[in-house]
N, C-alpha and C. Protein backbone atom coordinates (compact mmCIF):
# COMPACT_ATOMS: atom_id res chain seq x y z
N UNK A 1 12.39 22.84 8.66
CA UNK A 1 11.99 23.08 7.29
C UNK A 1 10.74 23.96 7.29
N UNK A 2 10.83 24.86 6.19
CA UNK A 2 9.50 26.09 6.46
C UNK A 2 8.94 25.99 4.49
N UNK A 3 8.36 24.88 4.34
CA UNK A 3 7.78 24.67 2.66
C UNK A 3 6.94 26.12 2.52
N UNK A 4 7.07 26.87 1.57
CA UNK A 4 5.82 27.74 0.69
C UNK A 4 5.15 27.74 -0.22
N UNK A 5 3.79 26.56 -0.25
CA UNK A 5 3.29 26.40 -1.49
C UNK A 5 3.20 27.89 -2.75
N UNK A 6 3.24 27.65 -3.44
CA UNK A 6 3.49 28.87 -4.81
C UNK A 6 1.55 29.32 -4.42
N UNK A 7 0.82 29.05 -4.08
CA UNK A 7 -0.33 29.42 -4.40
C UNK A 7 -0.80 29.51 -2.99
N UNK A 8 -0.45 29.36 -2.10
CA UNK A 8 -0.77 29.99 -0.73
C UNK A 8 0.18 31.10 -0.37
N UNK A 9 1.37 31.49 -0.98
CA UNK A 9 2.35 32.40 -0.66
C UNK A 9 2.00 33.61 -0.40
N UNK A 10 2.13 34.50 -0.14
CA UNK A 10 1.72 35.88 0.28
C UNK A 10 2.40 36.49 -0.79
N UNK A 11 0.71 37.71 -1.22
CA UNK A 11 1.43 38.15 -2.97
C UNK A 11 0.92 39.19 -2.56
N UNK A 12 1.65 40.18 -3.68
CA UNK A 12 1.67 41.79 -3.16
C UNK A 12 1.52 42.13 -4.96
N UNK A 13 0.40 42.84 -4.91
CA UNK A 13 0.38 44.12 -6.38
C UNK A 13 0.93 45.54 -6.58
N UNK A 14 1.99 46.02 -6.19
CA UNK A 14 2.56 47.21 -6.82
C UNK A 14 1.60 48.24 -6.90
N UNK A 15 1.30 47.92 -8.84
CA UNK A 15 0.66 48.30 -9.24
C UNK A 15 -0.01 47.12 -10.06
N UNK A 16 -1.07 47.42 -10.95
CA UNK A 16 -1.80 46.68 -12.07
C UNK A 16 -0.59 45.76 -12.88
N UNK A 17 -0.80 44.50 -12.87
CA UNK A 17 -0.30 43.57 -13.64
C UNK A 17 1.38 43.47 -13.11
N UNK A 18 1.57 44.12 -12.13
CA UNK A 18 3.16 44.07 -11.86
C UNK A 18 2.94 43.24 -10.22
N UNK A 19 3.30 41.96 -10.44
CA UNK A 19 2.75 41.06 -9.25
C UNK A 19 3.84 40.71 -8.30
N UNK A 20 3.81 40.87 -7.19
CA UNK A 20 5.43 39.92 -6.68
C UNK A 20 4.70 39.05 -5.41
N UNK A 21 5.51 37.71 -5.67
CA UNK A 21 5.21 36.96 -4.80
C UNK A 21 6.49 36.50 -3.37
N UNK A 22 6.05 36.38 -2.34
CA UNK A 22 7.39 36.16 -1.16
C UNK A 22 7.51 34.84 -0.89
N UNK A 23 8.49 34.40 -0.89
CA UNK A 23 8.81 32.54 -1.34
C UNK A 23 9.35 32.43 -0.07
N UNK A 24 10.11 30.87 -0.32
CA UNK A 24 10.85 30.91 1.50
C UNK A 24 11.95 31.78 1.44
N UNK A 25 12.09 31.99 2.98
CA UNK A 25 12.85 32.86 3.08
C UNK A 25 13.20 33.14 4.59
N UNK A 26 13.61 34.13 5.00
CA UNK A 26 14.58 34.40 6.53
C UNK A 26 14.28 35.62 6.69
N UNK A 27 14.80 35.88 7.99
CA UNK A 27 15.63 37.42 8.27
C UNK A 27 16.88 38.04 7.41
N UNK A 28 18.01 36.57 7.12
CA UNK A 28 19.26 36.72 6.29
C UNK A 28 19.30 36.92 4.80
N UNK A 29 17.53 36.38 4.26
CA UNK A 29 17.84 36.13 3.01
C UNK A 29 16.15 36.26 2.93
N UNK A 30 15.65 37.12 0.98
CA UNK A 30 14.33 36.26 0.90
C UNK A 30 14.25 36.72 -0.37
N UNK A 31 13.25 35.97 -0.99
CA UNK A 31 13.02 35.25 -2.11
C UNK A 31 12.11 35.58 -2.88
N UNK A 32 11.45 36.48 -3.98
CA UNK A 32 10.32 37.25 -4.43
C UNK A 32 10.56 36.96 -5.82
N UNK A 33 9.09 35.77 -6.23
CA UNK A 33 8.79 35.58 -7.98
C UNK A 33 8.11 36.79 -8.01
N UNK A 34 7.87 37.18 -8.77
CA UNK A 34 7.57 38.76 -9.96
C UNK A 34 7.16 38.51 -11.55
N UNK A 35 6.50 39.12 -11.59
CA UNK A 35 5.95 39.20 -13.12
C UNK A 35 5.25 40.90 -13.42
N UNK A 36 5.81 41.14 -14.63
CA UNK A 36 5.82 42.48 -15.34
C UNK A 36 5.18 42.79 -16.19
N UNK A 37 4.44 43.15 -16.96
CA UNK A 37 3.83 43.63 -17.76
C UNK A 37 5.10 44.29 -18.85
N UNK A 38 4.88 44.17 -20.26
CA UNK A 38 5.72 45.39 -21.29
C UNK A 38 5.69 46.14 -21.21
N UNK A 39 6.54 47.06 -21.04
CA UNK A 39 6.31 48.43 -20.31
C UNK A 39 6.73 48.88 -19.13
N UNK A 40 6.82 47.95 -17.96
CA UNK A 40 6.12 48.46 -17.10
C UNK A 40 7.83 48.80 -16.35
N UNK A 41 8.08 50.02 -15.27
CA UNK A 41 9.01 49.70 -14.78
C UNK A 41 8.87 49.95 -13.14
N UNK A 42 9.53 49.97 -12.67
CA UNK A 42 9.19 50.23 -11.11
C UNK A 42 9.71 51.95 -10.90
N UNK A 43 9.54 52.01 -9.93
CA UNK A 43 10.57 53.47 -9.70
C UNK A 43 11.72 53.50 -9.29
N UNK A 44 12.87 54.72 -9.25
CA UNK A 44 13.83 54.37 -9.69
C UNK A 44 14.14 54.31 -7.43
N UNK A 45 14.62 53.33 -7.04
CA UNK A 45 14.72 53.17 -5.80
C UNK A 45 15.83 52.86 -4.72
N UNK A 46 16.16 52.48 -3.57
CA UNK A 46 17.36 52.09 -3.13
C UNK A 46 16.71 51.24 -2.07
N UNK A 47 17.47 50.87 -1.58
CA UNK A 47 17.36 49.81 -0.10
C UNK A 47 18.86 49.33 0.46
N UNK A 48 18.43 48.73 1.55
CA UNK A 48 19.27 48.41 2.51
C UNK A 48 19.99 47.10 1.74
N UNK A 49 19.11 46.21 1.11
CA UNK A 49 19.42 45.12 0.66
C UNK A 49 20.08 45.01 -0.16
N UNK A 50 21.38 43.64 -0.52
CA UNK A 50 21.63 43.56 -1.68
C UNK A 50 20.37 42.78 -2.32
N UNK A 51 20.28 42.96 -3.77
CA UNK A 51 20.02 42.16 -4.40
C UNK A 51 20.63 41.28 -5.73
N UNK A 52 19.98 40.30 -5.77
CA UNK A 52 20.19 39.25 -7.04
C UNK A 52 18.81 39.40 -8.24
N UNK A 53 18.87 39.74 -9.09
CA UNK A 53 17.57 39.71 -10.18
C UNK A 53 18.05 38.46 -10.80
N UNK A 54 17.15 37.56 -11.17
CA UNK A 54 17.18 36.52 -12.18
C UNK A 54 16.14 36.44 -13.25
N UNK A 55 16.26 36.52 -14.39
CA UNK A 55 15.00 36.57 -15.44
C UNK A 55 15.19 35.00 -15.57
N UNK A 56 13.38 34.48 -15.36
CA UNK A 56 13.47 33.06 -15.66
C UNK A 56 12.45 33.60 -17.72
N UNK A 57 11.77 34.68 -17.43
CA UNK A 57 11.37 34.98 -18.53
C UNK A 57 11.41 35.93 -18.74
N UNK A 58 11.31 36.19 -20.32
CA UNK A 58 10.90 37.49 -21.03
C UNK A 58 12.38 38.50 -20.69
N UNK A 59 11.98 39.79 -20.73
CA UNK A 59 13.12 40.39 -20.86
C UNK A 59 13.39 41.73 -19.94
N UNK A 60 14.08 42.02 -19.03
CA UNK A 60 14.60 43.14 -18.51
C UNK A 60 15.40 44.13 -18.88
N UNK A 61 15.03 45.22 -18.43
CA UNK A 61 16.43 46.38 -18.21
C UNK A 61 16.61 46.94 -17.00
N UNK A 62 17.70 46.38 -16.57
CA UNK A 62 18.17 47.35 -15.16
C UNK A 62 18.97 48.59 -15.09
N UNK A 63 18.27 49.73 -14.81
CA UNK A 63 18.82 51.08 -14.88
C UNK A 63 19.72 51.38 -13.38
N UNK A 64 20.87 51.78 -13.43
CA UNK A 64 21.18 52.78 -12.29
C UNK A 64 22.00 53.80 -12.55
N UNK A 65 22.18 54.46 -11.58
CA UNK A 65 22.68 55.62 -11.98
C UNK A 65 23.72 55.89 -12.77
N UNK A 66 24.63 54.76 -13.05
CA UNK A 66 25.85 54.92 -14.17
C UNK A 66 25.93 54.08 -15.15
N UNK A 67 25.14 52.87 -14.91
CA UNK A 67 24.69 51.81 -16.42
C UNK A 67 23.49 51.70 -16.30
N UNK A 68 23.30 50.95 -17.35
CA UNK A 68 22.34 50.05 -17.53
C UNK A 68 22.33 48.41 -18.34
N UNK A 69 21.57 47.72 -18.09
CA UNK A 69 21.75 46.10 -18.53
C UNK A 69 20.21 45.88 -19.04
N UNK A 70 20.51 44.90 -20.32
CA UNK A 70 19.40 44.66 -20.46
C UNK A 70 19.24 42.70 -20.19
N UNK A 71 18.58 41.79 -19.53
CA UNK A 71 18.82 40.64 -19.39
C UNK A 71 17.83 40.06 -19.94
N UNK A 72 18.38 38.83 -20.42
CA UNK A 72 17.41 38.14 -21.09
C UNK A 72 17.29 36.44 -20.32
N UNK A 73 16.41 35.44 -20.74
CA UNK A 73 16.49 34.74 -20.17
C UNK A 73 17.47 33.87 -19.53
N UNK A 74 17.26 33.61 -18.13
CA UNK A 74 18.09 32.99 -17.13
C UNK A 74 19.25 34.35 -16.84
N UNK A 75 19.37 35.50 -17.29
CA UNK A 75 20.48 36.16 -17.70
C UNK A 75 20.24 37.07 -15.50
N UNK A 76 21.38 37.12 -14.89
CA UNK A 76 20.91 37.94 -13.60
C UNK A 76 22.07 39.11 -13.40
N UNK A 77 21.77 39.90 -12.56
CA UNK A 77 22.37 41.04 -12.40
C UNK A 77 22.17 40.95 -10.63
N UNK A 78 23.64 41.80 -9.89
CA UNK A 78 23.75 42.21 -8.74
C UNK A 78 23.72 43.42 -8.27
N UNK A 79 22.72 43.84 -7.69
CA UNK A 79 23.04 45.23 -7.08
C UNK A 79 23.45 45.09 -5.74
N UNK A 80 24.46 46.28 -5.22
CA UNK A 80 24.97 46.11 -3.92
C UNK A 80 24.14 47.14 -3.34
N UNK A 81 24.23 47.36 -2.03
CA UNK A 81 22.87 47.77 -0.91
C UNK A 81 23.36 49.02 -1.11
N UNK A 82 21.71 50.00 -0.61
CA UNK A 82 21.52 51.49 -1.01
C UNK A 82 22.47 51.79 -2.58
N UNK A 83 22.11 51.20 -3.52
CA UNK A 83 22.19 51.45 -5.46
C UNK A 83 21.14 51.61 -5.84
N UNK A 84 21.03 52.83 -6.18
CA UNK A 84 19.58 53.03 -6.49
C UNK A 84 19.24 53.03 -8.38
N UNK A 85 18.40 52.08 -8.26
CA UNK A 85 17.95 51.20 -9.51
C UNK A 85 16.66 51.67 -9.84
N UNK A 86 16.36 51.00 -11.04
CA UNK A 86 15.05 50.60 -11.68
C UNK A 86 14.74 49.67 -12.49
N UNK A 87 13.34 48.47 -12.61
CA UNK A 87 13.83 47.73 -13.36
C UNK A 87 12.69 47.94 -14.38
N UNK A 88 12.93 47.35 -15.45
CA UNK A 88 11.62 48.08 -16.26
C UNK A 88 11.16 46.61 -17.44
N UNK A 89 10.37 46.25 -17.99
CA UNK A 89 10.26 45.17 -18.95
C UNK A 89 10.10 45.87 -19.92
N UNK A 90 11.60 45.95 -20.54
CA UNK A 90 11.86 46.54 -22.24
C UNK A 90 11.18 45.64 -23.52
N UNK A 91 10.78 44.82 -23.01
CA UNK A 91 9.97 43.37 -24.14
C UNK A 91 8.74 43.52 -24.28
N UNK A 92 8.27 42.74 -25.27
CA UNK A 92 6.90 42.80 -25.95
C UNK A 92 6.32 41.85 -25.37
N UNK A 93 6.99 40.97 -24.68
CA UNK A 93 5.99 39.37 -23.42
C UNK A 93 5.93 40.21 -21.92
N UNK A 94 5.33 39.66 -20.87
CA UNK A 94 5.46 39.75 -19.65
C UNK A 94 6.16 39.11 -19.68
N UNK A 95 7.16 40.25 -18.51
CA UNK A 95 8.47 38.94 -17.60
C UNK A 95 9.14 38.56 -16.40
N UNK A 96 9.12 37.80 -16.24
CA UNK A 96 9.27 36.96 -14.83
C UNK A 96 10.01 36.59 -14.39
N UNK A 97 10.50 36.67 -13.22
CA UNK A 97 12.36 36.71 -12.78
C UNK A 97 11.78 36.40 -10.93
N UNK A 98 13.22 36.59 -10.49
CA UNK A 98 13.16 36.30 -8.87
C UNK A 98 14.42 36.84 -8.28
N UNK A 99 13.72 37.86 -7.61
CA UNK A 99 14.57 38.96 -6.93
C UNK A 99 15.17 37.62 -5.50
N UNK A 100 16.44 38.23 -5.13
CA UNK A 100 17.05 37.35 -3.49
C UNK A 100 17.40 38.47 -3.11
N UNK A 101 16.97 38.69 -1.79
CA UNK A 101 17.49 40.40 -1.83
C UNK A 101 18.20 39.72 0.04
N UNK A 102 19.65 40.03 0.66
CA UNK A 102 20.00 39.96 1.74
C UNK A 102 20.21 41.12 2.56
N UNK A 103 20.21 41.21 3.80
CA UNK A 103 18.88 40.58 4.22
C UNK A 103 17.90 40.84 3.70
N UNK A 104 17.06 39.43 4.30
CA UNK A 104 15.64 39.38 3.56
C UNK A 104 14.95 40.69 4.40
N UNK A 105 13.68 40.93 3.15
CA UNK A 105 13.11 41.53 3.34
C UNK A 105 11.19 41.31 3.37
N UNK A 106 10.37 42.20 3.70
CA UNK A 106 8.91 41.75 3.59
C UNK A 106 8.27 42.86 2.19
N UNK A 107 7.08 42.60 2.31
CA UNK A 107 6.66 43.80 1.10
C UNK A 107 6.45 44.99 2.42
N UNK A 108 6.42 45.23 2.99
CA UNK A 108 6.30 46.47 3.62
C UNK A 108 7.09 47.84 3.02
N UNK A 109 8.65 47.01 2.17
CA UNK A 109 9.28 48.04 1.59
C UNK A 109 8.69 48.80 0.49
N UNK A 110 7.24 48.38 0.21
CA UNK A 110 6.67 48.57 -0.96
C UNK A 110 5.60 49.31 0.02
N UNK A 111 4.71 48.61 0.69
CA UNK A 111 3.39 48.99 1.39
C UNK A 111 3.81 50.61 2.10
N UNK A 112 4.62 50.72 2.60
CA UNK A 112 5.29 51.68 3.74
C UNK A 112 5.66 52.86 3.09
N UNK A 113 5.87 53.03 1.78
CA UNK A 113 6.60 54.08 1.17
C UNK A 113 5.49 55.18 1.06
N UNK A 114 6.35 56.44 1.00
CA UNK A 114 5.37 57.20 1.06
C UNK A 114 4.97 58.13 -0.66
């Protein structure tokens, strides 16, 4: 068993007010709470990973290159690996969701970019 208290977890800032945190997790699988600012979106990106988005709050839009979704609470979306996305908080609250991306990954995919 590998517990991750929520407040000792290893947290990564993006940018200003766009927070992600790394939960338990693996090599196979890992686990990132997030919180967004209105407004705010990421850039539009790809990876190796699939991912799972889950909004536990507030409200999303996931862009890719041929749709887009907008999710609302508990509401999740799948992207399959190298889909290159963006996610953006189309709402007037900050909102907070939890990426599962397989394989797991670290923030380096963030730190590393050029």
């Amino acid at each position: 068993m590998h517990p991750v208290p929520f407040d000792e977890a290893e947290t990564y800032e993006p940018e200003a007010g766009w927070r992600r945190v790394a939960m338990a997790g693996s090599d196979q699988f890992s686990f990132e709470w997030f919180e967004k600012p209105p407004g705010h979106s990421s850039p539009t990106h790809d990876h190796e990973n699939e991912q799972v988005c889950l909004v536990v709050g507030g409200e999303l839009t996931v862009y890719t290159e041929d749709d887009e979704v907008t999710l609302g609470r508990f509401d999740s979306v799948w992207l399959d690996s190298w889909e290159a996305h963006r996610v953006e908080n189309s709402g007037d609250d900050v909102a907070v969701g939890i990426d599962v991306f397989a394989p797991g990954r670290s923030f380096d995919f963030w730190t590393d970019r050029e």
